[in-house]
Protein backbone atom coordinates (compact mmCIF):
# COMPACT_ATOMS: atom_id res chain seq x y z
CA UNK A 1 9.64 -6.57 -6.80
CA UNK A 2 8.32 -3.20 -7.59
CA UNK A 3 3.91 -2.30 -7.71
CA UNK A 4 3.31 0.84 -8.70
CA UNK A 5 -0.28 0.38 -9.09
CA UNK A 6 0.25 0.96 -12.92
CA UNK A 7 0.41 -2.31 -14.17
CA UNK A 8 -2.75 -4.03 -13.31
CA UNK A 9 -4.27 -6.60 -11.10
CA UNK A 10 -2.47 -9.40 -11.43
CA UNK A 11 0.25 -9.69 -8.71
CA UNK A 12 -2.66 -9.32 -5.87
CA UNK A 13 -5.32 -11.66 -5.06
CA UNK A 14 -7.98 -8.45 -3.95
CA UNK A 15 -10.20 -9.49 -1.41
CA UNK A 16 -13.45 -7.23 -2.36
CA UNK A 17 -13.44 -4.68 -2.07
CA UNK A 18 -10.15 -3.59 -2.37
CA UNK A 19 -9.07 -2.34 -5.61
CA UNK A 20 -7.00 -0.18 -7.55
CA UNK A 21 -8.18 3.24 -7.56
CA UNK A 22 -7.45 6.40 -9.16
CA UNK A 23 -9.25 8.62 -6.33
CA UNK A 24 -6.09 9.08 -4.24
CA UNK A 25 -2.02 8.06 -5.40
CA UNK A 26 1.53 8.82 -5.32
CA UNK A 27 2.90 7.79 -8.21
CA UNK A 28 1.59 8.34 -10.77
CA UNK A 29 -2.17 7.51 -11.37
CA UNK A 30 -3.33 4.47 -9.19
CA UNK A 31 -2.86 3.00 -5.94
CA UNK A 32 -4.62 0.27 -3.80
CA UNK A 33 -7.43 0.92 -1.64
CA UNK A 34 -9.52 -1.08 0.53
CA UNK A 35 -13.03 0.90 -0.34
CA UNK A 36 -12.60 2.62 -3.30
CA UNK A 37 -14.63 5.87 -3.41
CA UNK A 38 -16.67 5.27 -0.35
CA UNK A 39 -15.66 4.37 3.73
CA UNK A 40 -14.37 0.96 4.58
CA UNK A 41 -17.34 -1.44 6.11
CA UNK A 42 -18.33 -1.94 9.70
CA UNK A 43 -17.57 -5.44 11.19
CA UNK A 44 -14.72 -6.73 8.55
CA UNK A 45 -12.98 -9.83 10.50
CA UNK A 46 -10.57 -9.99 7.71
CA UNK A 47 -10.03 -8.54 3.97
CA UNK A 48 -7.22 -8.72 2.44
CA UNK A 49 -4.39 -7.61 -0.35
CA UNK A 50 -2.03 -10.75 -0.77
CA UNK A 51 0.48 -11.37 -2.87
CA UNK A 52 -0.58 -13.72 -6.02
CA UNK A 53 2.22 -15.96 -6.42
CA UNK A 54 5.38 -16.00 -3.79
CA UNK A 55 9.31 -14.74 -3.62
CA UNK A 56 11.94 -16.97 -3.71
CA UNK A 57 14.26 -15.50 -1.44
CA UNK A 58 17.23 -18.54 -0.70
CA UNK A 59 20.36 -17.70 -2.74
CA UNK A 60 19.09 -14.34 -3.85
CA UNK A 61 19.08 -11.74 -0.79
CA UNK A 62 20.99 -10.71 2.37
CA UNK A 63 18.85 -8.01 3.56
CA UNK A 64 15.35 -7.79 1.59
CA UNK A 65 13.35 -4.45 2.79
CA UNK A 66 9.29 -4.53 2.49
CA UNK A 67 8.91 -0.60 1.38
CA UNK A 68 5.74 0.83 0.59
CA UNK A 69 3.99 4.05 0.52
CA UNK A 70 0.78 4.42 2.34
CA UNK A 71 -2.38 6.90 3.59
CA UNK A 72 -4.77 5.82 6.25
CA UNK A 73 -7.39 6.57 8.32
CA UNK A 74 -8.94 4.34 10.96
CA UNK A 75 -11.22 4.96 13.55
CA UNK A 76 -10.26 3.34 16.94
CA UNK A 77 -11.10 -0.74 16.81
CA UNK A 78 -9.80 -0.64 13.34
CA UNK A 79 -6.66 -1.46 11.86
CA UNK A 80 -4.62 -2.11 8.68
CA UNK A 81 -2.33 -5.19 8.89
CA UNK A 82 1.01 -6.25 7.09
CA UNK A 83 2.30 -9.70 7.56
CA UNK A 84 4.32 -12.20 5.95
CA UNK A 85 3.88 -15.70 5.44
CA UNK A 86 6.57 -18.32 4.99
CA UNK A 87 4.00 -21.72 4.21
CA UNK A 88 1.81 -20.68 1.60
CA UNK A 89 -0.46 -18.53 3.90
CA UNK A 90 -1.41 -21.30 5.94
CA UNK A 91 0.42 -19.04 8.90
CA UNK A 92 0.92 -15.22 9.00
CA UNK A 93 3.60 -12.79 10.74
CA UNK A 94 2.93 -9.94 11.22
CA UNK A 95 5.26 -6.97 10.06
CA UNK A 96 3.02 -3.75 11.78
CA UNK A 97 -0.61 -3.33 12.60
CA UNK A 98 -1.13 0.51 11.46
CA UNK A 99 -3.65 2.61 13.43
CA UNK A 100 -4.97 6.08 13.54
CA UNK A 101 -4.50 8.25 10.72
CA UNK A 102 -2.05 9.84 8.74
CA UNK A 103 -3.74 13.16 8.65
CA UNK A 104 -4.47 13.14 4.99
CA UNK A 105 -0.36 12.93 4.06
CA UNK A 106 1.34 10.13 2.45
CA UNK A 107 4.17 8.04 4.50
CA UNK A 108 6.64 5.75 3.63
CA UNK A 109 7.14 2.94 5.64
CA UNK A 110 10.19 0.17 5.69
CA UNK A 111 10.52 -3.59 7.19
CA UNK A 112 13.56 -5.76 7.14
CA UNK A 113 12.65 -8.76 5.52
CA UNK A 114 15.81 -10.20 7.09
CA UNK A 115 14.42 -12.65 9.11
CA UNK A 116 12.72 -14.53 5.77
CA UNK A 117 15.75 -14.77 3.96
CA UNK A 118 16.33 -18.48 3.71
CA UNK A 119 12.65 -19.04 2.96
CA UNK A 120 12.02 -20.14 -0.59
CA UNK A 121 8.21 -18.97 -0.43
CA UNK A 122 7.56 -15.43 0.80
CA UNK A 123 4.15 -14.32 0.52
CA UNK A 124 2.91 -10.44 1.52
CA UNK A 125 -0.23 -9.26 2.71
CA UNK A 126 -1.49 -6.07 3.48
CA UNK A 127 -5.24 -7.28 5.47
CA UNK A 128 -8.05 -4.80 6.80
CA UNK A 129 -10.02 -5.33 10.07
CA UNK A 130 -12.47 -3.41 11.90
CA UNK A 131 -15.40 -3.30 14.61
CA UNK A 132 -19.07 -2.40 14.51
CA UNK A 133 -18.52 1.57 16.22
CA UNK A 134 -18.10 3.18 12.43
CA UNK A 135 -16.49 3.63 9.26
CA UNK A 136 -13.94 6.21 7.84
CA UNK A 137 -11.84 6.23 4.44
CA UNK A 138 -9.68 3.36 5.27
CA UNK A 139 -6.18 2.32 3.58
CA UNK A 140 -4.34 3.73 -0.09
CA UNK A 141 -1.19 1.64 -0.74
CA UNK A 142 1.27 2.60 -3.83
CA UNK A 143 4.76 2.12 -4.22
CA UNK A 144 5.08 -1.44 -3.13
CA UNK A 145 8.08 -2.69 -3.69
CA UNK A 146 10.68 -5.55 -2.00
CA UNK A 147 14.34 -5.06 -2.49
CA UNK A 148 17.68 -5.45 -1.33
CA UNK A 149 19.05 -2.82 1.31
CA UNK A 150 22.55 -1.52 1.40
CA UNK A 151 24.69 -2.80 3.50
CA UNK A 152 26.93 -0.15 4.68
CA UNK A 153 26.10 3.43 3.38
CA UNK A 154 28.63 6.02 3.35
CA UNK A 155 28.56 9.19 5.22
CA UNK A 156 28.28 12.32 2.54
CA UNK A 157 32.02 13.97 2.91
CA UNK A 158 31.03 17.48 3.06
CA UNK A 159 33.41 20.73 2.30
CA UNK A 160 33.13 24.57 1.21
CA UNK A 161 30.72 24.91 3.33
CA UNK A 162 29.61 28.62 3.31
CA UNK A 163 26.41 30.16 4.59
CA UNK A 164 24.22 29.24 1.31
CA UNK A 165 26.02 26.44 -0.19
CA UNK A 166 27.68 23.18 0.81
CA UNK A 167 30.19 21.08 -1.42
């Protein structure tokens, strides 16, 4: 599963007002915020960025990795959510409740999926909440993507090495 913010709406059910924007991305034009253009909202109890229709896991992966990249800024209270769901969202998991800010730079961030992978119904959310104290720019998403992870990688065999190149 790869969402690049390039191909349209369809794969997220947007609670409003998130949207895709093209006010802040990595690659290459559009990414998902929760306020486009303005500060998230005071008092939010919950809005989120799921997943339209579910993955189908059983049979198919070992070691599935959530990946996405991601910009935020929060002001204490406030928080971004990710969480999984295994029934149809009747029940959520959560993955990492992301805090603070990122100081204006884009990170990527991973989670083993591991624990879901005999679950023929995988839905993703990515879920805003915040307090009454204030506002501030929120959550950009891009780069959202769910695949398999290596099992073993290989350590790079190095040689020649020489004070300005390696081999």
């Amino acid at each position: 599963f790869l969402d690049n913010g390039e191909g349209g709406t369809s794969t997220w059910v947007a609670d409003l007002p998130w949207a895709l924007s093209d006010e802040e991305a990595v690659s290459p034009n559009h990414a998902w915020s929760d306020s486009p253009g303005t500060n998230y909202a005071n008092s939010i109890p919950s809005q989120a960025l799921t997943l339209s229709a579910p993955m189908r896991f059983t049979n198919h992966a070992n070691a599935p990795v959530l990946s996405f990249n991601h910009r935020h800024d929060f002001l204490a209270g406030d928080s971004g959510n990710v969480e999984v769901s295994v029934n149809n969202g009747a029940d959520w998991t959560s993955l990492a409740n992301v805090t603070g800010s990122s100081g204006g730079v884009w990170k990527r961030a991973r989670f083993s999926l591991a624990s879901f992978t005999n679950a023929p119904a995988v839905l993703l959310r990515f879920r805003l909440t915040t307090d009454a104290s204030g506002t501030a720019d929120g959550w950009h998403l891009d780069d959202i993507s769910v695949a398999e992870s290596p099992s073993v990688v290989a350590a790079p065999a190095l040689d020649e090495v020489t004070s300005h190149s390696v081999r």
